[in-house]
C-alpha atoms as a PDB file:
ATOM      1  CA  UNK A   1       0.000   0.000   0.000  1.00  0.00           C
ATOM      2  CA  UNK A   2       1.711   3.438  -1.481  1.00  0.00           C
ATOM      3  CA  UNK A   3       0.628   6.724  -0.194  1.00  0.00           C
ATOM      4  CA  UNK A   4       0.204   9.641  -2.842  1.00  0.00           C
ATOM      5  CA  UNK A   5       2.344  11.920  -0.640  1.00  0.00           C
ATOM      6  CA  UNK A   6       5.541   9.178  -0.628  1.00  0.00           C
ATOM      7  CA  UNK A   7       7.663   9.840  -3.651  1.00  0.00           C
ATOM      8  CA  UNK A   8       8.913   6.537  -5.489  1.00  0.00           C
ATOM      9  CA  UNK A   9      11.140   6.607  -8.454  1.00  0.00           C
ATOM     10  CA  UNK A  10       9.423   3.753 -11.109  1.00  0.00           C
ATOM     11  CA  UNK A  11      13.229   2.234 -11.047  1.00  0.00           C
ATOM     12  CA  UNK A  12      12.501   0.597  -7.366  1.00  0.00           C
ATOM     13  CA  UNK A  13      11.497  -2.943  -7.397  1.00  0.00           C
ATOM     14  CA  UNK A  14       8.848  -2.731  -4.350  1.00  0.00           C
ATOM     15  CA  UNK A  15       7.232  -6.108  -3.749  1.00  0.00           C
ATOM     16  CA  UNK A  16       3.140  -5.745  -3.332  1.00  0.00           C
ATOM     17  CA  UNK A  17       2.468  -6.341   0.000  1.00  0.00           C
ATOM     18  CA  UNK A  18       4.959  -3.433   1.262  1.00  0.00           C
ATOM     19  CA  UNK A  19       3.485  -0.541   3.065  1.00  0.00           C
ATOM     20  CA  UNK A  20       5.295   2.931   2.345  1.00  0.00           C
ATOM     21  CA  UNK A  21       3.900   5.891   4.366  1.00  0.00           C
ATOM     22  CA  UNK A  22       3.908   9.437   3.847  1.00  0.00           C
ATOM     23  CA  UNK A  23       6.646  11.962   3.074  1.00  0.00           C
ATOM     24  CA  UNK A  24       8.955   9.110   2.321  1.00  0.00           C
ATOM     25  CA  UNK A  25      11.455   8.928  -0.258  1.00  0.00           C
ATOM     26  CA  UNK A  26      12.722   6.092  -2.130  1.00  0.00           C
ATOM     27  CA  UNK A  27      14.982   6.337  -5.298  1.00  0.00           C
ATOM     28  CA  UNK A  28      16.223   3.895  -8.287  1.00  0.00           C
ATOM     29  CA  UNK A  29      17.926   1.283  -7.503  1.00  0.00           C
ATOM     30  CA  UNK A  30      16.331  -0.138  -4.598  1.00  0.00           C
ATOM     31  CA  UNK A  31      14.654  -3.779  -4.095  1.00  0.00           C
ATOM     32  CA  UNK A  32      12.595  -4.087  -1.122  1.00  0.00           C
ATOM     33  CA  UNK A  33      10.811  -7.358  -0.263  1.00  0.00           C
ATOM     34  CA  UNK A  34       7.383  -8.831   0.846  1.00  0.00           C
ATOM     35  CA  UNK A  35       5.913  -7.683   4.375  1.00  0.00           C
ATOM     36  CA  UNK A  36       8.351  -4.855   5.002  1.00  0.00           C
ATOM     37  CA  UNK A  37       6.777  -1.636   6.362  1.00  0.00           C
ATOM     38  CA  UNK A  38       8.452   1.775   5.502  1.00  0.00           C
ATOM     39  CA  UNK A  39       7.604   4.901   8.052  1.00  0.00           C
ATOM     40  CA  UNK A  40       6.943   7.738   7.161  1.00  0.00           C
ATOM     41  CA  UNK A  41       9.873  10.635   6.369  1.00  0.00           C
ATOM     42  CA  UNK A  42      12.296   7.567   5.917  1.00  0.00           C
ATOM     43  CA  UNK A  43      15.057   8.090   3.438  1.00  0.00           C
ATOM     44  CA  UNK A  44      16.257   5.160   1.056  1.00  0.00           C
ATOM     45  CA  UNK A  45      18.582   6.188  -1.809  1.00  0.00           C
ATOM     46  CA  UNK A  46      20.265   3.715  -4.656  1.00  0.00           C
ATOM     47  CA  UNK A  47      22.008   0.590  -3.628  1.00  0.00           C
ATOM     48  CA  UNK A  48      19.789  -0.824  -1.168  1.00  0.00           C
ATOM     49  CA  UNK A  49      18.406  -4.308  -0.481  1.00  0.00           C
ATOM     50  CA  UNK A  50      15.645  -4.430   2.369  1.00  0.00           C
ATOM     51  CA  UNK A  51      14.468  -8.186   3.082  1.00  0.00           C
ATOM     52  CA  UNK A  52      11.174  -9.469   3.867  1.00  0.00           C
ATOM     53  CA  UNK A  53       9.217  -8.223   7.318  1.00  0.00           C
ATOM     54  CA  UNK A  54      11.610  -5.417   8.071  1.00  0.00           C
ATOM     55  CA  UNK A  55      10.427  -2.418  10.137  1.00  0.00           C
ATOM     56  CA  UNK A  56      12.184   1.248   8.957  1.00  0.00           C
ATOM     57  CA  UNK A  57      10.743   4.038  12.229  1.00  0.00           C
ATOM     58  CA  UNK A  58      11.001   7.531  10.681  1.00  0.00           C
ATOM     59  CA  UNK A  59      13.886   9.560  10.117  1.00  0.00           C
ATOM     60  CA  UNK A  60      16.043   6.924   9.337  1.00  0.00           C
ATOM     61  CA  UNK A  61      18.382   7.391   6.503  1.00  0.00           C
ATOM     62  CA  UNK A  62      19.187   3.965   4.182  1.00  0.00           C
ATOM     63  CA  UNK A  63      21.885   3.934   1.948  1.00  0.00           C
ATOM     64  CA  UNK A  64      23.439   7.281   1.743  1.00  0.00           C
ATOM     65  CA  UNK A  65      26.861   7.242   0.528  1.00  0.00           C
ATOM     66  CA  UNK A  66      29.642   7.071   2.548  1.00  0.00           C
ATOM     67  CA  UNK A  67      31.317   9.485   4.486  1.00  0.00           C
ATOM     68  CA  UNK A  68      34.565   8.501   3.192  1.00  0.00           C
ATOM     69  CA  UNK A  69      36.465  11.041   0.648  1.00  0.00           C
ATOM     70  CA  UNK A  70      38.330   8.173  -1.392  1.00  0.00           C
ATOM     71  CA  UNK A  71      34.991   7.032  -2.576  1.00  0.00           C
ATOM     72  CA  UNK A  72      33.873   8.035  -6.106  1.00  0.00           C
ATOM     73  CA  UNK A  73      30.621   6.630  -6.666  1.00  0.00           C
ATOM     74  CA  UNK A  74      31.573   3.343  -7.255  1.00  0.00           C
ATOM     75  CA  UNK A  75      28.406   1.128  -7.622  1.00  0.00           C
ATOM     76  CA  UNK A  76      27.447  -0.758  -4.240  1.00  0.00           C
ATOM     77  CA  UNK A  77      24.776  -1.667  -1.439  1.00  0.00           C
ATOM     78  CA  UNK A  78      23.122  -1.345   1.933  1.00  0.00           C
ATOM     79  CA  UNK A  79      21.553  -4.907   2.585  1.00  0.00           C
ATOM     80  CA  UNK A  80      19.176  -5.040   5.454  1.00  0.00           C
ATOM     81  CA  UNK A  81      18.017  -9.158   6.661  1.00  0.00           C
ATOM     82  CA  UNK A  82      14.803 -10.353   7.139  1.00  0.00           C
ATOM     83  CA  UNK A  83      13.100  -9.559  10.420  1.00  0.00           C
ATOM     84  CA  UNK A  84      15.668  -6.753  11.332  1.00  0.00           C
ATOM     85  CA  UNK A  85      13.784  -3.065  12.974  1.00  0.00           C
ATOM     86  CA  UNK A  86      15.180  -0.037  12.657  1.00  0.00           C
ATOM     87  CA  UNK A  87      14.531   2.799  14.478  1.00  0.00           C
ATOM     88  CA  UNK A  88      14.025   6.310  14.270  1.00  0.00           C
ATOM     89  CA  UNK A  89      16.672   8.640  12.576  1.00  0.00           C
ATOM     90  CA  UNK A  90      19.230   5.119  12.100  1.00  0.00           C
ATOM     91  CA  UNK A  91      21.588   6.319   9.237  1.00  0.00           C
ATOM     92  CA  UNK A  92      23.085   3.243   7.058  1.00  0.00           C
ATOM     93  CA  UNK A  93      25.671   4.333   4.797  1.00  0.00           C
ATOM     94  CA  UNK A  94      26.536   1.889   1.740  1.00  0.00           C
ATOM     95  CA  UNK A  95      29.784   0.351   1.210  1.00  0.00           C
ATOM     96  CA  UNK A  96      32.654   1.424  -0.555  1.00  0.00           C
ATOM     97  CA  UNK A  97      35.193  -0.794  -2.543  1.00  0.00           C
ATOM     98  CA  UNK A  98      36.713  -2.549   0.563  1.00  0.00           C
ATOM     99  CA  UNK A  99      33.691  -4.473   0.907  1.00  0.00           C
ATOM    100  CA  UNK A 100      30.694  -3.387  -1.709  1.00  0.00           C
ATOM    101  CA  UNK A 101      28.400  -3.497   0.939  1.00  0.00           C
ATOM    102  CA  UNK A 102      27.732  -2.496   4.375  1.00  0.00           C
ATOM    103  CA  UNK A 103      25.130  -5.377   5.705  1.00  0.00           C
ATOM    104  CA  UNK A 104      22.927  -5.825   8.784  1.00  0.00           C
ATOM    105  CA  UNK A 105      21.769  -9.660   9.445  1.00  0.00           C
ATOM    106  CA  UNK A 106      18.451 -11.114   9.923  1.00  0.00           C
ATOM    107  CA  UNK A 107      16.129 -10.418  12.987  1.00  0.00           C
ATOM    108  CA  UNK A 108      18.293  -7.239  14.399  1.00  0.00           C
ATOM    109  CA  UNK A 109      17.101  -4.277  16.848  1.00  0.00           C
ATOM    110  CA  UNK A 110      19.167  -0.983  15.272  1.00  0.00           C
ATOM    111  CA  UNK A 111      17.622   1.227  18.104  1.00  0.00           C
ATOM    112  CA  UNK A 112      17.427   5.015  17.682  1.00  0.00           C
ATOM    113  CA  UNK A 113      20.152   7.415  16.418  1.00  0.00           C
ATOM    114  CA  UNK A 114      22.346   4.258  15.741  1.00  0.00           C
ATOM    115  CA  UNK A 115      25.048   5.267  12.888  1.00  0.00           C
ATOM    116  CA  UNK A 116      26.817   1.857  10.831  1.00  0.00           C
ATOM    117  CA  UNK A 117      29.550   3.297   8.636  1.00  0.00           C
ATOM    118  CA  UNK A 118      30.482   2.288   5.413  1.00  0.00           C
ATOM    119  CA  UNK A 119      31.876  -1.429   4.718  1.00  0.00           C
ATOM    120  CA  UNK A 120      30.053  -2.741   8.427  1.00  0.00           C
ATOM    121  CA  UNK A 121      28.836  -6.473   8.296  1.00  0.00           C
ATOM    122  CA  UNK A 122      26.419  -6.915  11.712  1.00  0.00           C
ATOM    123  CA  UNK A 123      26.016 -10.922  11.909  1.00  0.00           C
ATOM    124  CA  UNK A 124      21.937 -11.956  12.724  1.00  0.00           C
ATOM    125  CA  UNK A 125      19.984 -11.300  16.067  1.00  0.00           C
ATOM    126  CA  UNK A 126      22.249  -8.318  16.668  1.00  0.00           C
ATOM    127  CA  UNK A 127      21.048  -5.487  19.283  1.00  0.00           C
ATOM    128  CA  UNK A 128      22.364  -2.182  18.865  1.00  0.00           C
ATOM    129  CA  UNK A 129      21.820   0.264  21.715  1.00  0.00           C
ATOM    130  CA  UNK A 130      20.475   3.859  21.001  1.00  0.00           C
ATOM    131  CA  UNK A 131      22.941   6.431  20.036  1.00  0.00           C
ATOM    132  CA  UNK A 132      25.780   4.101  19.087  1.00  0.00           C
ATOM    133  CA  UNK A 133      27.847   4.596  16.286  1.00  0.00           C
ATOM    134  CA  UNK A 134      29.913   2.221  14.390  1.00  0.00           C
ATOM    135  CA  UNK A 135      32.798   3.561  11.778  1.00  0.00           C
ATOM    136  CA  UNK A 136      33.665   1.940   8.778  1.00  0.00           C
ATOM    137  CA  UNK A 137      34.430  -1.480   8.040  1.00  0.00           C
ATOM    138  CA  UNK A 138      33.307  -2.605  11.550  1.00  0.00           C
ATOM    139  CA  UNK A 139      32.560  -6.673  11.843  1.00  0.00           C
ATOM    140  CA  UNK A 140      29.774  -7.342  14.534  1.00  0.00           C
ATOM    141  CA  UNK A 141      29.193 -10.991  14.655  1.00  0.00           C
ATOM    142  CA  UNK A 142      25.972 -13.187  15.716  1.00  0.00           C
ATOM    143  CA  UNK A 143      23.968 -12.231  18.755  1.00  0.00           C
ATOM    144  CA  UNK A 144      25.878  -9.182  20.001  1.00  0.00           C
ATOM    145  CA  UNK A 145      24.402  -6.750  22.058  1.00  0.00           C
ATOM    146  CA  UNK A 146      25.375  -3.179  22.398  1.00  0.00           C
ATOM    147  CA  UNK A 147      24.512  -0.775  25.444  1.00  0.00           C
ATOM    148  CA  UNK A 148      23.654   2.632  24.340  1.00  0.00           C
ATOM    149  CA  UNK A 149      25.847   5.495  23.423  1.00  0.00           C
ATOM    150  CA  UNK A 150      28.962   2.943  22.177  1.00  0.00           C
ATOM    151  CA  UNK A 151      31.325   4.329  20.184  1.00  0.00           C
ATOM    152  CA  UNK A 152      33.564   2.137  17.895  1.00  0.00           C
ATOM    153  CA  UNK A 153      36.428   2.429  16.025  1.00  0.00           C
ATOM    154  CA  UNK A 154      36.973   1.664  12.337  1.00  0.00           C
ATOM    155  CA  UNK A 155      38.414  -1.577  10.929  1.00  0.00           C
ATOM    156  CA  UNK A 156      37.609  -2.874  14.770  1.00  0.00           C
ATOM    157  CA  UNK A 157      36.165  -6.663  15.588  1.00  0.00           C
ATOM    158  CA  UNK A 158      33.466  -7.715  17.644  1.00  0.00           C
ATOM    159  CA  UNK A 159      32.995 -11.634  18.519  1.00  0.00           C
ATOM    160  CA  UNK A 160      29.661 -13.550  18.400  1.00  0.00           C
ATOM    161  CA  UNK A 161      27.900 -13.405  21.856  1.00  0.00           C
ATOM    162  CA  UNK A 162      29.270 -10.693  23.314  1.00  0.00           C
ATOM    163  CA  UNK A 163      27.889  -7.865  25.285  1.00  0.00           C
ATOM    164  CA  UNK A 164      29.521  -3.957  25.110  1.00  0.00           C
ATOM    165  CA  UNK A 165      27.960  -1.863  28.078  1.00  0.00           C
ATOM    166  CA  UNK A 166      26.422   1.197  27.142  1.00  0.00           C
ATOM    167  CA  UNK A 167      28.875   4.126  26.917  1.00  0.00           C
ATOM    168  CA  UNK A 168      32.084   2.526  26.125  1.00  0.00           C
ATOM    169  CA  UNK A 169      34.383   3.187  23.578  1.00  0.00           C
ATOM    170  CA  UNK A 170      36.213   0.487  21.554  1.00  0.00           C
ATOM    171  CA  UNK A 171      39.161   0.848  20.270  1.00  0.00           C
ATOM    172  CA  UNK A 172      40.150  -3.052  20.366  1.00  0.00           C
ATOM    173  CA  UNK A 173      38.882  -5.992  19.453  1.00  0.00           C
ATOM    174  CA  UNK A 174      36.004  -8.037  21.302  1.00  0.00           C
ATOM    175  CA  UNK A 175      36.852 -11.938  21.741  1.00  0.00           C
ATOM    176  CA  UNK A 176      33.535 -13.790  21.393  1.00  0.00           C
ATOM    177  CA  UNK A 177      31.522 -14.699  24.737  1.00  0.00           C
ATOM    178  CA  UNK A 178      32.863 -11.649  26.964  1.00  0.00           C
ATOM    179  CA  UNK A 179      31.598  -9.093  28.388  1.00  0.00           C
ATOM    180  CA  UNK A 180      33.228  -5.483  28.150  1.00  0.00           C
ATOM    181  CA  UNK A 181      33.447  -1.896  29.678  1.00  0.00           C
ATOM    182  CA  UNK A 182      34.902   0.566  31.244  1.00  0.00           C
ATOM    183  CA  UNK A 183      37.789   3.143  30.352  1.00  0.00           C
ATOM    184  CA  UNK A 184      40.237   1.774  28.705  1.00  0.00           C
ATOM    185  CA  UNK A 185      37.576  -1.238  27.480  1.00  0.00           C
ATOM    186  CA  UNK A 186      37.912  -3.839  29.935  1.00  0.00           C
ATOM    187  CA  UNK A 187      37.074  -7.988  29.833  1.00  0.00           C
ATOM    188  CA  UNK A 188      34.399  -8.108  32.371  1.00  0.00           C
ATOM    189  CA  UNK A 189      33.233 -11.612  32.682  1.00  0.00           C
ATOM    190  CA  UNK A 190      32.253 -13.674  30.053  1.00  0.00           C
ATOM    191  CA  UNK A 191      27.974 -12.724  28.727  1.00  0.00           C
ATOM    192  CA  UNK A 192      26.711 -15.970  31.310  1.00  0.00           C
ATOM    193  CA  UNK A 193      23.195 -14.728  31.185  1.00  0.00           C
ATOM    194  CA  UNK A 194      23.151 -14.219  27.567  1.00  0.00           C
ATOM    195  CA  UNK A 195      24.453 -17.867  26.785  1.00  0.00           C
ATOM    196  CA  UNK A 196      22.073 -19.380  29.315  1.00  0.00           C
ATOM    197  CA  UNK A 197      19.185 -17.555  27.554  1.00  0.00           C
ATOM    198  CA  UNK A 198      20.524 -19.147  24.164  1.00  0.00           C
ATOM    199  CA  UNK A 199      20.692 -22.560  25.321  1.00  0.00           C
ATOM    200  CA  UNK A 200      24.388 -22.810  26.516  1.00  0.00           C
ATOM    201  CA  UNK A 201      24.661 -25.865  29.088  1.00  0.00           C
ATOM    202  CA  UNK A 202      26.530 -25.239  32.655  1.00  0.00           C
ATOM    203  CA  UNK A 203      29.394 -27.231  31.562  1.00  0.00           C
ATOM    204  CA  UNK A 204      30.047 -25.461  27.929  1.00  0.00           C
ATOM    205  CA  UNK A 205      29.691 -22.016  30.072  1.00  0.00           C
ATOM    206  CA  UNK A 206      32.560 -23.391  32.579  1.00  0.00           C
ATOM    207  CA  UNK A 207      34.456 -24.316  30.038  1.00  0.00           C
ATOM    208  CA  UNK A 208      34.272 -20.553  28.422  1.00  0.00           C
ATOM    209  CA  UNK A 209      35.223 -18.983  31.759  1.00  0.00           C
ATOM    210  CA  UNK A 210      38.251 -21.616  32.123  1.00  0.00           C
ATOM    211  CA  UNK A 211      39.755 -20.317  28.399  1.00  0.00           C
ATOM    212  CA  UNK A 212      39.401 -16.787  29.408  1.00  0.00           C
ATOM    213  CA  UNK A 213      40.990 -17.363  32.958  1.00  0.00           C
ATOM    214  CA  UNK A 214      44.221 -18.104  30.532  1.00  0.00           C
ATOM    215  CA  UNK A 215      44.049 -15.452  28.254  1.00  0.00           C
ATOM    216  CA  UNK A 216      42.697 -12.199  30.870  1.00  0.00           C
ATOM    217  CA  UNK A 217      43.445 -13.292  34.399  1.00  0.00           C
ATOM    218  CA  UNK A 218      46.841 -15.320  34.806  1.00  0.00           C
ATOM    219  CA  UNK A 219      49.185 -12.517  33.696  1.00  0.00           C
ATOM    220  CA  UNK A 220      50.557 -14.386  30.463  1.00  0.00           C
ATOM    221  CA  UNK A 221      50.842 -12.719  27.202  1.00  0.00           C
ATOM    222  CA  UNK A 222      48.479 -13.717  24.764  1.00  0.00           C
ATOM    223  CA  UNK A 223      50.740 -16.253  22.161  1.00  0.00           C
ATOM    224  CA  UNK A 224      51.922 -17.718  25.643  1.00  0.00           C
ATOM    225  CA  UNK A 225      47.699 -17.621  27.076  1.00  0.00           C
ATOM    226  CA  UNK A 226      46.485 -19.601  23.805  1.00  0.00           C
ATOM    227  CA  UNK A 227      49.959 -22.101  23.486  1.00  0.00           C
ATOM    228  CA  UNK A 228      48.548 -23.503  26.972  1.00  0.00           C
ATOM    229  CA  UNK A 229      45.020 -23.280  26.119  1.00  0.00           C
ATOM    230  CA  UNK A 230      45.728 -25.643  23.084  1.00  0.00           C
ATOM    231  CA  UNK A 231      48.301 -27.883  25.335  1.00  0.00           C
ATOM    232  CA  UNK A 232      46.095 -28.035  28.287  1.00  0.00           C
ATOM    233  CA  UNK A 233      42.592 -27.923  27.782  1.00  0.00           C
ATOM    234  CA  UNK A 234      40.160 -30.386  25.740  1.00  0.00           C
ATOM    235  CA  UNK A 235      39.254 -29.053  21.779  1.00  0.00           C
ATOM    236  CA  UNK A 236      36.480 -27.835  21.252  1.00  0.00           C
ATOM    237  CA  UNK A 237      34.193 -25.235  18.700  1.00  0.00           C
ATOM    238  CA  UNK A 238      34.193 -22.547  21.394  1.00  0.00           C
ATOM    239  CA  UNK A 239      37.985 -22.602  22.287  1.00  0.00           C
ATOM    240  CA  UNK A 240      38.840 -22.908  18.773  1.00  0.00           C
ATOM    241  CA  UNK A 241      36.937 -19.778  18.032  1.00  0.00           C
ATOM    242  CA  UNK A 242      38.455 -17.801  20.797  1.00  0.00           C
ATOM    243  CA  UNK A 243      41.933 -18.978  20.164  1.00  0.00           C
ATOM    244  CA  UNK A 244      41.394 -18.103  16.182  1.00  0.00           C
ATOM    245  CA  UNK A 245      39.470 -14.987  17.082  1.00  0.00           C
ATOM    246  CA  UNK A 246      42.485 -13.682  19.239  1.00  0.00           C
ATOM    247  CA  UNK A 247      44.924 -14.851  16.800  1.00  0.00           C
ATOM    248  CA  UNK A 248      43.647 -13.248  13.921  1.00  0.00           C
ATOM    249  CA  UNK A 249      43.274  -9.827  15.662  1.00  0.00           C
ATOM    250  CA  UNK A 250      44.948  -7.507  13.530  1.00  0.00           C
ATOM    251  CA  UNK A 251      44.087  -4.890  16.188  1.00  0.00           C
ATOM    252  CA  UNK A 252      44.870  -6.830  19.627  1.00  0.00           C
ATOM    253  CA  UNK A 253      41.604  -7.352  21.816  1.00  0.00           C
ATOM    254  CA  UNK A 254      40.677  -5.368  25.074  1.00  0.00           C
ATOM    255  CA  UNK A 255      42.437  -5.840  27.916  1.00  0.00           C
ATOM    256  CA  UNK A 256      42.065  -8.128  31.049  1.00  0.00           C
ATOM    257  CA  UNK A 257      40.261  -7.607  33.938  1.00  0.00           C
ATOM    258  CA  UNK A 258      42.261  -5.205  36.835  1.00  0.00           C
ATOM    259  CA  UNK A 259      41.312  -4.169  40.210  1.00  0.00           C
END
């Protein structure tokens, strides 16, 4: 259902059973998909991709183009997954050549004022606190949640499962399953109450803590923290994604907990 007082360009490729309200705008270039309802004053210019059974709250700003001077209108997208909200005044800018795209997962909360720079990825069932911003070419994996009023820094990492309290800046990567805050970003804990509520058993959570007792609260640096991870504790798909995550940070990670 298209209100008279929304402008669409003929170029868009709107499935039927969208609703657009008024006093939105939505240019060439743009495919969005079955069930997906547009506020009004919403914003969507060229390059983006809205799934099926999205929510857009007005204000929000889809697929500008980056804020990045090196780009020159080279020809890429905003993708938004199926299920995801987003609410009022969200910008999404597209993606530049590092990445084409800049890409939000399926069944997300992008709460108010919430800026993703160019060249993001945010994995699915992703909540993002009002107010937070994200620079470019920021990687948000599954089921993170983000406080309000986070601030991250470009090209920076963010492991599945983990939980950034509101206000904190992050200027190093996240290992998955943690919990992190204060000034300088801090490992807090690993997210217990989130795994629990996503079906994590006791043990599996034990066995979390137990890694991250190696790597944040024994002192060691990290090559000598994973070498006895891998030498003294049982394989598994969790401490294989920690010890990869922390290896491949080209950034370093947060540091360990401190009295």
């Amino acid at each position: 259902m298209n209100q008279p007082l929304a402008y669409i360009d003929p170029q868009a490729k709107i499935a039927r059973n969208v609703v657009i309200e008024p006093f939105t705008t939505i240019h060439k270039n743009v495919v969005i998909e079955e069930g997906t309802w547009i506020g009004p004053n919403v914003t969507i210019f060229e390059g983006a991709r809205i799934g099926k059974n999205v929510k857009i709250y007005p204000g929000s700003v889809i697929s500008a183009v980056p804020q990045d001077l090196k780009f020159a209108g080279e020809d890429t997208v905003a993708i938004i997954g199926d299920g995801s909200t987003i609410r009022e005044c969200v910008t999404i800018n597209r993606g530049t050549v590092d990445k084409d795209k800049t890409e939000i997962g399926k069944n997300c909360l992008i709460m108010a004022y919430v800026h993703l720079g160019h060249d993001c990825i945010v994995g699915d069932n992703c909540i993002i606190g009002n107010a937070t911003q994200l620079a470019g070419h920021v990687v948000v994996d599954d089921h993170v949640i983000f406080g309000g009023s986070c601030a991250v820094q470009q090209f920076t990492k963010i492991g599945a499962h983990s939980y950034i309290g509101g206000g904190s800046l992050v200027r190093k990567d996240v290992p998955p399953f943690t919990k992190a805050a204060r000034e300088p970003l801090t490992y807090c804990g690993i997210n217990s109450v989130g795994l629990r509520r996503r079906g994590y058993k006791p043990e599996k959570i034990s066995e979390i803590q137990e890694i991250y007792r190696y790597v944040f609260l024994k002192g060691l640096n990290n090559s000598k923290a994973l070498d006895l991870i891998e030498l003294e504790l049982s394989p598994s798909k969790e401490r294989d994604e920690i010890t990869n995550f922390i290896r491949n940070s080209d950034r370093g990670v947060m540091k360990g907990y401190s009295y």
